[in-house]
N, C-alpha and C. Protein backbone atom coordinates (compact mmCIF):
# COMPACT_ATOMS: atom_id res chain seq x y z
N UNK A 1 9.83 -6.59 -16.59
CA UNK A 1 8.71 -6.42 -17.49
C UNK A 1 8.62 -7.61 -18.44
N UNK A 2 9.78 -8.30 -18.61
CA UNK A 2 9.71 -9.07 -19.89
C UNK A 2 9.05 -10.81 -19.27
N UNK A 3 9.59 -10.87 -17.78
CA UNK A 3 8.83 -11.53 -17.15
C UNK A 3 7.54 -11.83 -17.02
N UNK A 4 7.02 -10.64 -16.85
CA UNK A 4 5.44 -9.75 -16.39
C UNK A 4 5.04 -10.53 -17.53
N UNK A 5 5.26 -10.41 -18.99
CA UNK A 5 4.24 -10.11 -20.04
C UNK A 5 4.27 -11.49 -20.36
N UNK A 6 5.51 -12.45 -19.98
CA UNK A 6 5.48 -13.81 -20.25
C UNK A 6 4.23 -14.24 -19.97
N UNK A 7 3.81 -13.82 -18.87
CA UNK A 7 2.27 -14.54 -18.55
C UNK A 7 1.11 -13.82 -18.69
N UNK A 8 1.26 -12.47 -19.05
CA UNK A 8 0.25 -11.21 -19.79
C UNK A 8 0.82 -10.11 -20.22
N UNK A 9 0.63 -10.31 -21.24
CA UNK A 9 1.00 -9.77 -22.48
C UNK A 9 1.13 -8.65 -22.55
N UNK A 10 -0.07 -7.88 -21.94
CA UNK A 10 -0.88 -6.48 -21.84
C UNK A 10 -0.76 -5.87 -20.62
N UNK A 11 0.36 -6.34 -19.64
CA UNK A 11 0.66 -5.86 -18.35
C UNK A 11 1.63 -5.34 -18.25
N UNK A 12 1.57 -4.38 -17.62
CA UNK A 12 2.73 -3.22 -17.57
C UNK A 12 3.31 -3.74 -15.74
N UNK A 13 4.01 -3.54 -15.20
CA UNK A 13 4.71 -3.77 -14.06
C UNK A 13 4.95 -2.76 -12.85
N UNK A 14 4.68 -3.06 -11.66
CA UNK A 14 4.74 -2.22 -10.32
C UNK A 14 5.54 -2.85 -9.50
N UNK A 15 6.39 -2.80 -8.85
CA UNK A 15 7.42 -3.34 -7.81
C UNK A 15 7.90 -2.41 -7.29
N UNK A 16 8.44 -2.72 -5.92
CA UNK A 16 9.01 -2.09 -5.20
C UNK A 16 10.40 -3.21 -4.06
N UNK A 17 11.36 -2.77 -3.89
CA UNK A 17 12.16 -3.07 -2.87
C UNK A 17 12.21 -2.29 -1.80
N UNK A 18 13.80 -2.29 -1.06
CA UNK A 18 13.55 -1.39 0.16
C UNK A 18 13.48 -0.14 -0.38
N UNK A 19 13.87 1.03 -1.31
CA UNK A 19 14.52 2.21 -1.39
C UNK A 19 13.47 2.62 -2.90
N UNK A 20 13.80 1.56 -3.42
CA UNK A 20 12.32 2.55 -4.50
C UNK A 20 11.17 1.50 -4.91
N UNK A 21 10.50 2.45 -6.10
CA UNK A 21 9.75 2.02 -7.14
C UNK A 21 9.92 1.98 -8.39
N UNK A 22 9.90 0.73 -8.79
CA UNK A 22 10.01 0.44 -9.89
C UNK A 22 8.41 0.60 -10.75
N UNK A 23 8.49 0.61 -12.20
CA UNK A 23 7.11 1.08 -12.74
C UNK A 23 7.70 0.79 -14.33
N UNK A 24 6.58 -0.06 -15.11
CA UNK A 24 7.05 0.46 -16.16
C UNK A 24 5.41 0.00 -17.29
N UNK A 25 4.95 0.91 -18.25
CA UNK A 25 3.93 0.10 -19.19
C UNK A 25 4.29 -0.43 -20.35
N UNK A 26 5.57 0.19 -20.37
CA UNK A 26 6.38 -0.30 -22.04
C UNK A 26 8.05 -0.28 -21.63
N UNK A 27 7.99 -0.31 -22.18
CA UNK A 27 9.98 -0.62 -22.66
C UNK A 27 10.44 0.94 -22.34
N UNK A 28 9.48 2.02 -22.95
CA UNK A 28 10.11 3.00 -23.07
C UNK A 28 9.96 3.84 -22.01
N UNK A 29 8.69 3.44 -20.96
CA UNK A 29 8.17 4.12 -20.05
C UNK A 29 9.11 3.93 -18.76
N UNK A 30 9.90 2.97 -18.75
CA UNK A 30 10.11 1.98 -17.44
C UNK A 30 11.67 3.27 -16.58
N UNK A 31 11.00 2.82 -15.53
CA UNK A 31 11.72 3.43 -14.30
C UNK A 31 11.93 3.26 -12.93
N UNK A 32 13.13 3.74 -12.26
CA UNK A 32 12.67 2.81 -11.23
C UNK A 32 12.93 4.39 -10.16
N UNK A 33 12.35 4.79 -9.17
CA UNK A 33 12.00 6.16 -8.75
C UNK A 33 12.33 5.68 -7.00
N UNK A 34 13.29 6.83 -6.80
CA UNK A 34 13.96 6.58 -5.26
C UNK A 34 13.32 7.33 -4.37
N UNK A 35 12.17 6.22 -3.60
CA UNK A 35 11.04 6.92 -2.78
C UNK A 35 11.67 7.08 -1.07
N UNK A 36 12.82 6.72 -1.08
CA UNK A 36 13.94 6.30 0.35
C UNK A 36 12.71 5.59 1.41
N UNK A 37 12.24 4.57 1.30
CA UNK A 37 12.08 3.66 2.16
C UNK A 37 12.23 4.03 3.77
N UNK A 38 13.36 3.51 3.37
CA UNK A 38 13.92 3.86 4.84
C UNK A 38 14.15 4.86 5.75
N UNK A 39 14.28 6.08 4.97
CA UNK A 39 13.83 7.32 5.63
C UNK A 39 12.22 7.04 6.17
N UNK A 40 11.22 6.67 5.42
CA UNK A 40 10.32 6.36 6.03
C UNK A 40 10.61 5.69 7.58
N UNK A 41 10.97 4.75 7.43
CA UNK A 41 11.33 3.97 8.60
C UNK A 41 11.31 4.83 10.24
N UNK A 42 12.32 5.60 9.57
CA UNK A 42 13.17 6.68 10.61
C UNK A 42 12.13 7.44 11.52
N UNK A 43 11.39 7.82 9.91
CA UNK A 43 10.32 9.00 10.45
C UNK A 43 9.33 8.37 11.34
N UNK A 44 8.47 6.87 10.96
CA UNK A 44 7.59 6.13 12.02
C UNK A 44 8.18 6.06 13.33
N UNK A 45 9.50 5.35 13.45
CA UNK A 45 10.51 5.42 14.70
C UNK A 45 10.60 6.73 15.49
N UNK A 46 10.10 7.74 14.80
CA UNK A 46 10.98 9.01 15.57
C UNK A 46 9.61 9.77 15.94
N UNK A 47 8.71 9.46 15.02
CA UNK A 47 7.47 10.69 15.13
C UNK A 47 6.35 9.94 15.28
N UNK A 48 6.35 8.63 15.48
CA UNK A 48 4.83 7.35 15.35
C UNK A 48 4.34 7.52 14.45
N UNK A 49 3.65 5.93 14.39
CA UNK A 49 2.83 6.01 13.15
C UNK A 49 2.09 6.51 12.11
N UNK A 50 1.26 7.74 12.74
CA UNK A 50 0.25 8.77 12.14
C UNK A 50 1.04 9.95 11.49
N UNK A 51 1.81 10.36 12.37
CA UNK A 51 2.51 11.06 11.74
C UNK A 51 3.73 11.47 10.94
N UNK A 52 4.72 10.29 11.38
CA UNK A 52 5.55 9.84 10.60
C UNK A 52 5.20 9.29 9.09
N UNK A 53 4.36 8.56 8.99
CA UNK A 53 3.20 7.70 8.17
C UNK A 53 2.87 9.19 7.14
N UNK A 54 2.66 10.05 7.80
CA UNK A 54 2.04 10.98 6.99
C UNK A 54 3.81 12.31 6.28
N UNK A 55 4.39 12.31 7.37
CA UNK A 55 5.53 13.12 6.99
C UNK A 55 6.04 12.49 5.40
N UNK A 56 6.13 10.91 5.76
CA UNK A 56 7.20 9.73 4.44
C UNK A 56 5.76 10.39 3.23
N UNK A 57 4.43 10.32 3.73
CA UNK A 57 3.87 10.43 2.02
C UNK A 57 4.13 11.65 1.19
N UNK A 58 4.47 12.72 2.37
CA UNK A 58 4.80 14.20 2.06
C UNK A 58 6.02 14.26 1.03
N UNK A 59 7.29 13.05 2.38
CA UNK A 59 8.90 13.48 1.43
C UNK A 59 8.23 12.42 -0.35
N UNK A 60 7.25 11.46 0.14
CA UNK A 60 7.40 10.47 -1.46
C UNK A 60 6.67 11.35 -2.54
N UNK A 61 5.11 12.47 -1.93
CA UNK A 61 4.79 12.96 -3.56
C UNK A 61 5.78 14.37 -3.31
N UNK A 62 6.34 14.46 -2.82
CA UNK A 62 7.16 15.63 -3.56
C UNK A 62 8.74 14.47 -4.53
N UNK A 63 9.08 13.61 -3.89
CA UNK A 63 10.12 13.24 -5.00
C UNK A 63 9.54 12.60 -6.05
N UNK A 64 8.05 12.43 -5.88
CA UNK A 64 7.33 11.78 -7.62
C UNK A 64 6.93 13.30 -8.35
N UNK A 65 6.52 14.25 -7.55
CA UNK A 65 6.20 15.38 -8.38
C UNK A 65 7.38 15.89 -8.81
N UNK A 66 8.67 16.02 -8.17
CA UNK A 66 9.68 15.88 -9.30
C UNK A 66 10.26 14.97 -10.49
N UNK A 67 10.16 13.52 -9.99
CA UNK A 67 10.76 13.07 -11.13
C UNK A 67 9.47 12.69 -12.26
N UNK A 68 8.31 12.98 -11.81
CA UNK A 68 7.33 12.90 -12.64
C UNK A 68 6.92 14.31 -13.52
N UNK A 69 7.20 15.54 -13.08
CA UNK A 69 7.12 16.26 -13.08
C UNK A 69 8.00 16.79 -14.72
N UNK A 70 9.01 16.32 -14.70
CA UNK A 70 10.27 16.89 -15.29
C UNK A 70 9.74 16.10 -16.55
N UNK A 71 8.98 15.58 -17.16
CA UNK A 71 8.61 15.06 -18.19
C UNK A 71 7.05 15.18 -18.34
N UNK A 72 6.44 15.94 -17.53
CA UNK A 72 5.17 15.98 -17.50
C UNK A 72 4.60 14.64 -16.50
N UNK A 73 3.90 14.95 -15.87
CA UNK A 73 2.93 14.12 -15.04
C UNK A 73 2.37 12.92 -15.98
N UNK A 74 3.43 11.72 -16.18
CA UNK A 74 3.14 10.44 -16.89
C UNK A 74 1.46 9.97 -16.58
N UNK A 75 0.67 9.68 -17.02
CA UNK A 75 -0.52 8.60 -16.77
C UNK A 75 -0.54 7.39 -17.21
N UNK A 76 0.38 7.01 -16.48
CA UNK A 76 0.35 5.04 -16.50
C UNK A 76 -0.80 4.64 -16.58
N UNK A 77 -1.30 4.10 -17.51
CA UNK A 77 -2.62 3.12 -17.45
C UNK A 77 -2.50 1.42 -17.50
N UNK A 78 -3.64 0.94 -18.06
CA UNK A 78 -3.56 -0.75 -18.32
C UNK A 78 -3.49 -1.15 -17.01
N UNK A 79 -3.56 -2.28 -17.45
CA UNK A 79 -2.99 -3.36 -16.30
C UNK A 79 -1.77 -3.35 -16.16
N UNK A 80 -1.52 -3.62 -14.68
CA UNK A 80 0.20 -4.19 -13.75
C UNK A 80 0.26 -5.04 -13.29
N UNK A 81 1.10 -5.64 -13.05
CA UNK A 81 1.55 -7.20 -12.62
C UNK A 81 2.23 -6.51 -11.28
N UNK A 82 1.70 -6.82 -10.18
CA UNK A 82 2.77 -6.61 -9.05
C UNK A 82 3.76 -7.06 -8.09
N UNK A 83 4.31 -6.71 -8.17
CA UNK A 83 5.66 -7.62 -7.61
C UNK A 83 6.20 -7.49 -6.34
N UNK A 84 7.46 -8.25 -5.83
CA UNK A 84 8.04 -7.53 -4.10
C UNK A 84 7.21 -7.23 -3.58
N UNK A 85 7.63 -5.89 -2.97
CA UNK A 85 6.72 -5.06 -1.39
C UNK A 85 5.34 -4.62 -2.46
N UNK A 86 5.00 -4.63 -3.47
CA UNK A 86 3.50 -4.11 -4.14
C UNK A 86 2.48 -5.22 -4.01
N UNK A 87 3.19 -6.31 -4.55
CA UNK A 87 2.54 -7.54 -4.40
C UNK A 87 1.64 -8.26 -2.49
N UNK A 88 3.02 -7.73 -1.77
CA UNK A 88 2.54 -8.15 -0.23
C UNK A 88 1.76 -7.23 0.07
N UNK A 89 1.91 -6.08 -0.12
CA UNK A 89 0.79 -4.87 0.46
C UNK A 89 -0.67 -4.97 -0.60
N UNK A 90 -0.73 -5.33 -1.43
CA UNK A 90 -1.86 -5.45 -1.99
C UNK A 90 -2.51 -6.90 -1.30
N UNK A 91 -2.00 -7.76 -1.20
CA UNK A 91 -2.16 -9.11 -0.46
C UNK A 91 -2.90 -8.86 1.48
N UNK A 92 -1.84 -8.06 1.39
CA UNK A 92 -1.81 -7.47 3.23
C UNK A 92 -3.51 -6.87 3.36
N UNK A 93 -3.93 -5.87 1.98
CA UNK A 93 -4.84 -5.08 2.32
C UNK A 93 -5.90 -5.91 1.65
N UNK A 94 -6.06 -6.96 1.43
CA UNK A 94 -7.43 -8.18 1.07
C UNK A 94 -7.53 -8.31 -0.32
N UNK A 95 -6.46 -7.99 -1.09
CA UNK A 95 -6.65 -7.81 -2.49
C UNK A 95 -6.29 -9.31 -3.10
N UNK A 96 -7.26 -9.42 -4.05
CA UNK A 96 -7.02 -10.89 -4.72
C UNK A 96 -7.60 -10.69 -6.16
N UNK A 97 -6.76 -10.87 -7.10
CA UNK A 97 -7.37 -10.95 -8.47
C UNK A 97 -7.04 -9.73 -8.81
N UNK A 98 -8.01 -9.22 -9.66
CA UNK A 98 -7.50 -8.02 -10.47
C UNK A 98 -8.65 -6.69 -9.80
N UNK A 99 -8.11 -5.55 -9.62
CA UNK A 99 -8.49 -4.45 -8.88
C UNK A 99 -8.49 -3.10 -9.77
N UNK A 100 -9.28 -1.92 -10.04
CA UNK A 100 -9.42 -0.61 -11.08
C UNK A 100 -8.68 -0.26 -9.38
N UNK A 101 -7.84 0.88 -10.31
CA UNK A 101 -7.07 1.73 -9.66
C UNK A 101 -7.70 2.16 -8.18
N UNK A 102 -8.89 2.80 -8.64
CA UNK A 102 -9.29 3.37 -7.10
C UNK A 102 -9.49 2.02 -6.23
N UNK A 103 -9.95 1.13 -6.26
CA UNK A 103 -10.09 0.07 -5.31
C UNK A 103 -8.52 -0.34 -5.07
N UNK A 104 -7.84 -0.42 -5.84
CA UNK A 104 -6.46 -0.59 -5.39
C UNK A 104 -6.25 0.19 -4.33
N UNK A 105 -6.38 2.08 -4.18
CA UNK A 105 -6.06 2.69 -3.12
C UNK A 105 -7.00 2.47 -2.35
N UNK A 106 -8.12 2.21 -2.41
CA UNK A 106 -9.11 2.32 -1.36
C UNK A 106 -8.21 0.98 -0.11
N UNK A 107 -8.02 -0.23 -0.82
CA UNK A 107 -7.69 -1.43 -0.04
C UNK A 107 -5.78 -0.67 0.83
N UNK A 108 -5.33 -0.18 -0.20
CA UNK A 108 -4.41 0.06 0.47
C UNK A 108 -4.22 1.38 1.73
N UNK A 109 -5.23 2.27 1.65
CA UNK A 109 -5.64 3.31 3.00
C UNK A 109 -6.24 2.61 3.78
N UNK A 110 -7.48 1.62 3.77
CA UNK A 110 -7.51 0.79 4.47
C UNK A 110 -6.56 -0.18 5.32
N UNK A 111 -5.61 -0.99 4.55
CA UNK A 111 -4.55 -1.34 5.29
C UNK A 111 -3.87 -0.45 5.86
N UNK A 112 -3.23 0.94 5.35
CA UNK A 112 -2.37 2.03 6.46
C UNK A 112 -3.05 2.57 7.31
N UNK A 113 -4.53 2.89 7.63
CA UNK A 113 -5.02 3.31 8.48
C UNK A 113 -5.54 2.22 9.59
N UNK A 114 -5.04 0.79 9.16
CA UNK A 114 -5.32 -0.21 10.89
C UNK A 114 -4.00 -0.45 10.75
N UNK A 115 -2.99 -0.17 10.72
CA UNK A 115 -1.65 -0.49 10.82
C UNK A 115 -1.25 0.73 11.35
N UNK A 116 -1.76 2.19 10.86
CA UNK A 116 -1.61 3.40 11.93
C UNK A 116 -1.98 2.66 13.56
N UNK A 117 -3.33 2.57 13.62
CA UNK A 117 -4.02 2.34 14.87
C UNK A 117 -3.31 1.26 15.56
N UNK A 118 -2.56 -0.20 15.05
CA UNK A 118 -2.34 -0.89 15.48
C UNK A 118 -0.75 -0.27 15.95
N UNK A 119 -0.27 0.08 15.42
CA UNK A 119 1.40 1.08 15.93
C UNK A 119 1.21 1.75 16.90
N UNK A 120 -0.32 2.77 16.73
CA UNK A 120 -0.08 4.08 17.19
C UNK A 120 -1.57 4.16 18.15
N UNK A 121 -2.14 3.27 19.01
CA UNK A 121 -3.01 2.79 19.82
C UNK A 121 -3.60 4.39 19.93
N UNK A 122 -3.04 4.65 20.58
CA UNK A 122 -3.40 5.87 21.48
C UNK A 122 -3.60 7.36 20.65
N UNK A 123 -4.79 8.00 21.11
CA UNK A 123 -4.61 9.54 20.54
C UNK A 123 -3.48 10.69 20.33
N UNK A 124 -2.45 10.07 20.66
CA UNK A 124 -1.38 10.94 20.52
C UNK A 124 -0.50 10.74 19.49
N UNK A 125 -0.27 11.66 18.50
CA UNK A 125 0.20 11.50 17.02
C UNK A 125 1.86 10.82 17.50
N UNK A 126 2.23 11.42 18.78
CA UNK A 126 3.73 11.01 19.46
C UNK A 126 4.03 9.87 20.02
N UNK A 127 2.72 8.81 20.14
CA UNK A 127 3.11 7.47 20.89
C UNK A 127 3.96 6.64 19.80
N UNK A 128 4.98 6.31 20.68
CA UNK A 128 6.23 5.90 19.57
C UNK A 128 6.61 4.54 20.48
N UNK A 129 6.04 4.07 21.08
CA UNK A 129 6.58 2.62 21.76
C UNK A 129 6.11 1.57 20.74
N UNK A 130 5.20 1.42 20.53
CA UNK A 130 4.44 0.12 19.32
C UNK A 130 5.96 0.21 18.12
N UNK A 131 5.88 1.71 17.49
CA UNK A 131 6.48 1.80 16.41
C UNK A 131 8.10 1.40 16.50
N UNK A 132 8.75 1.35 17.66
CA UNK A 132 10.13 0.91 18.29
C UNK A 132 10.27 -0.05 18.59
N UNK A 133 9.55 -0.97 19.02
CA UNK A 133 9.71 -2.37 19.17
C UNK A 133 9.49 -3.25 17.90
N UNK A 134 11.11 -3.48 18.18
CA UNK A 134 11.33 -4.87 16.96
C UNK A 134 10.72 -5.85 16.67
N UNK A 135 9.53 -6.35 17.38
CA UNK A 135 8.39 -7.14 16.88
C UNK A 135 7.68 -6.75 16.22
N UNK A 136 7.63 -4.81 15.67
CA UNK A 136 7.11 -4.83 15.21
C UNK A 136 7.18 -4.04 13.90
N UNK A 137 8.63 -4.70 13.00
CA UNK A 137 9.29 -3.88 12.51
C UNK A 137 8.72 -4.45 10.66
N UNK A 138 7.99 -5.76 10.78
CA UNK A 138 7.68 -6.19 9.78
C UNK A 138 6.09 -5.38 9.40
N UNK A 139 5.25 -4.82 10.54
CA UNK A 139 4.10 -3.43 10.54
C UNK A 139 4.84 -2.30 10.20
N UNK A 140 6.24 -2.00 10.66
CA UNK A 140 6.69 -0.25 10.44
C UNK A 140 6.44 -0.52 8.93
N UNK A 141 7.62 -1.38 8.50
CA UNK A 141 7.94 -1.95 6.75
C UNK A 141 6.15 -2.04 5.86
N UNK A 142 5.33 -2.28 6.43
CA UNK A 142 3.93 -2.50 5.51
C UNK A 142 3.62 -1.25 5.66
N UNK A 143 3.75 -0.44 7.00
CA UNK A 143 3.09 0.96 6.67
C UNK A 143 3.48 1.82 6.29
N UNK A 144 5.16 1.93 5.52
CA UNK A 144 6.16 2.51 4.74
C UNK A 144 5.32 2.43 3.63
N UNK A 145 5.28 1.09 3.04
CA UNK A 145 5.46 0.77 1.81
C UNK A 145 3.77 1.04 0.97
N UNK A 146 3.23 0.81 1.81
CA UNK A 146 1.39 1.11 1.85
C UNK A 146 1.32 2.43 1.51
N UNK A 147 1.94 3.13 1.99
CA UNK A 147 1.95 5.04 2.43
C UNK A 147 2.37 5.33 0.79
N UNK A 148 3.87 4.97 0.53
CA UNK A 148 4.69 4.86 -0.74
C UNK A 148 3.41 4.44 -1.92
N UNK A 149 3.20 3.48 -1.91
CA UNK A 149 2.26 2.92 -3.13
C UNK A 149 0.74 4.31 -3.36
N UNK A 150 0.66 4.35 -2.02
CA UNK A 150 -1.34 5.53 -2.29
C UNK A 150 -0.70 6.34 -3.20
N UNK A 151 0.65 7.08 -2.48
CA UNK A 151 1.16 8.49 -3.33
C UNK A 151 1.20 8.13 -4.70
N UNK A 152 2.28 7.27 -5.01
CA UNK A 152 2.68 6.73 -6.23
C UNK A 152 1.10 6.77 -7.12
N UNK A 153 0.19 5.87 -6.60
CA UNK A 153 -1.01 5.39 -7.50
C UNK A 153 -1.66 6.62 -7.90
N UNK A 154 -1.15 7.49 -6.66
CA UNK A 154 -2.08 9.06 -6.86
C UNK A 154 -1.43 9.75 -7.82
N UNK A 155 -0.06 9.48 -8.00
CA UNK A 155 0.41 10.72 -9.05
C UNK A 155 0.50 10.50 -10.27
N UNK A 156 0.90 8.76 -10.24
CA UNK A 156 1.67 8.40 -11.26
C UNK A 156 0.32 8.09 -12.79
């Protein structure tokens, strides 16, 4: 955060690595929330894109409606500076400059829903070959992290 504000002042911070989210608008707000990533992973690998994709947003707003929950349902506002995996998935989904919340999710369902199709070709929620091949493990990782961010933007 103290980074963030070096270059705006009035920006609160969004990042993510492999395993959580980080978030903060002040000093006092800041947290960093264990959305397990990589369980995502598992679930695209095991169940394809669409539906795996959809299981990870299930396990992420139930662990934000708890840890958001237990203090009341926070409403982060202002501006964020985004960082790591927030920064590439906003990049990934055509975003440039500064974005109001809903266009933030709009760009980012947009990116998870051609990254579904591009994994998961076929009408069957079970086609799991795209999503298993290691070429295409840098798409599983964007449509983890894409999935992670809608929930997040939705609850938080």
């Amino acid at each position: 955060l103290v980074a963030c504000r070096a270059c705006r002042p009035d920006a609160g911070l969004l990042a993510g690595g492999g395993k959580s989210i980080q978030v903060a608008s002040s000093f006092d707000d800041a947290r960093s929330i264990d959305v397990d990533s990589f369980a995502g992973h598992d679930l695209i690998r095991k169940h394809g894109a669409r539906a795996g994709a959809m299981m990870h947003e299930w396990a992420v707003r139930r662990t934000l409606a708890n840890v958001l929950g237990g203090d009341g349902v926070r409403g982060y506002k202002g501006a964020f500076s985004l960082i790591e995996l927030a920064a590439s998935s906003f990049e990934a989904a055509g975003g440039a400059g500064e974005l109001s919340r809903a266009d933030f999710v709009e760009a980012l369902q947009a990116r998870r829903a051609a990254l579904e199709r591009e994994l998961n070709p076929s009408e069957s929620v079970a086609d799991r070959a795209r999503a298993n091949d290691p070429h295409n493990d840098k798409l599983v990782k964007d449509l983890v992290y894409a999935t992670s961010l809608i929930a997040f933007v939705d609850l938080a």
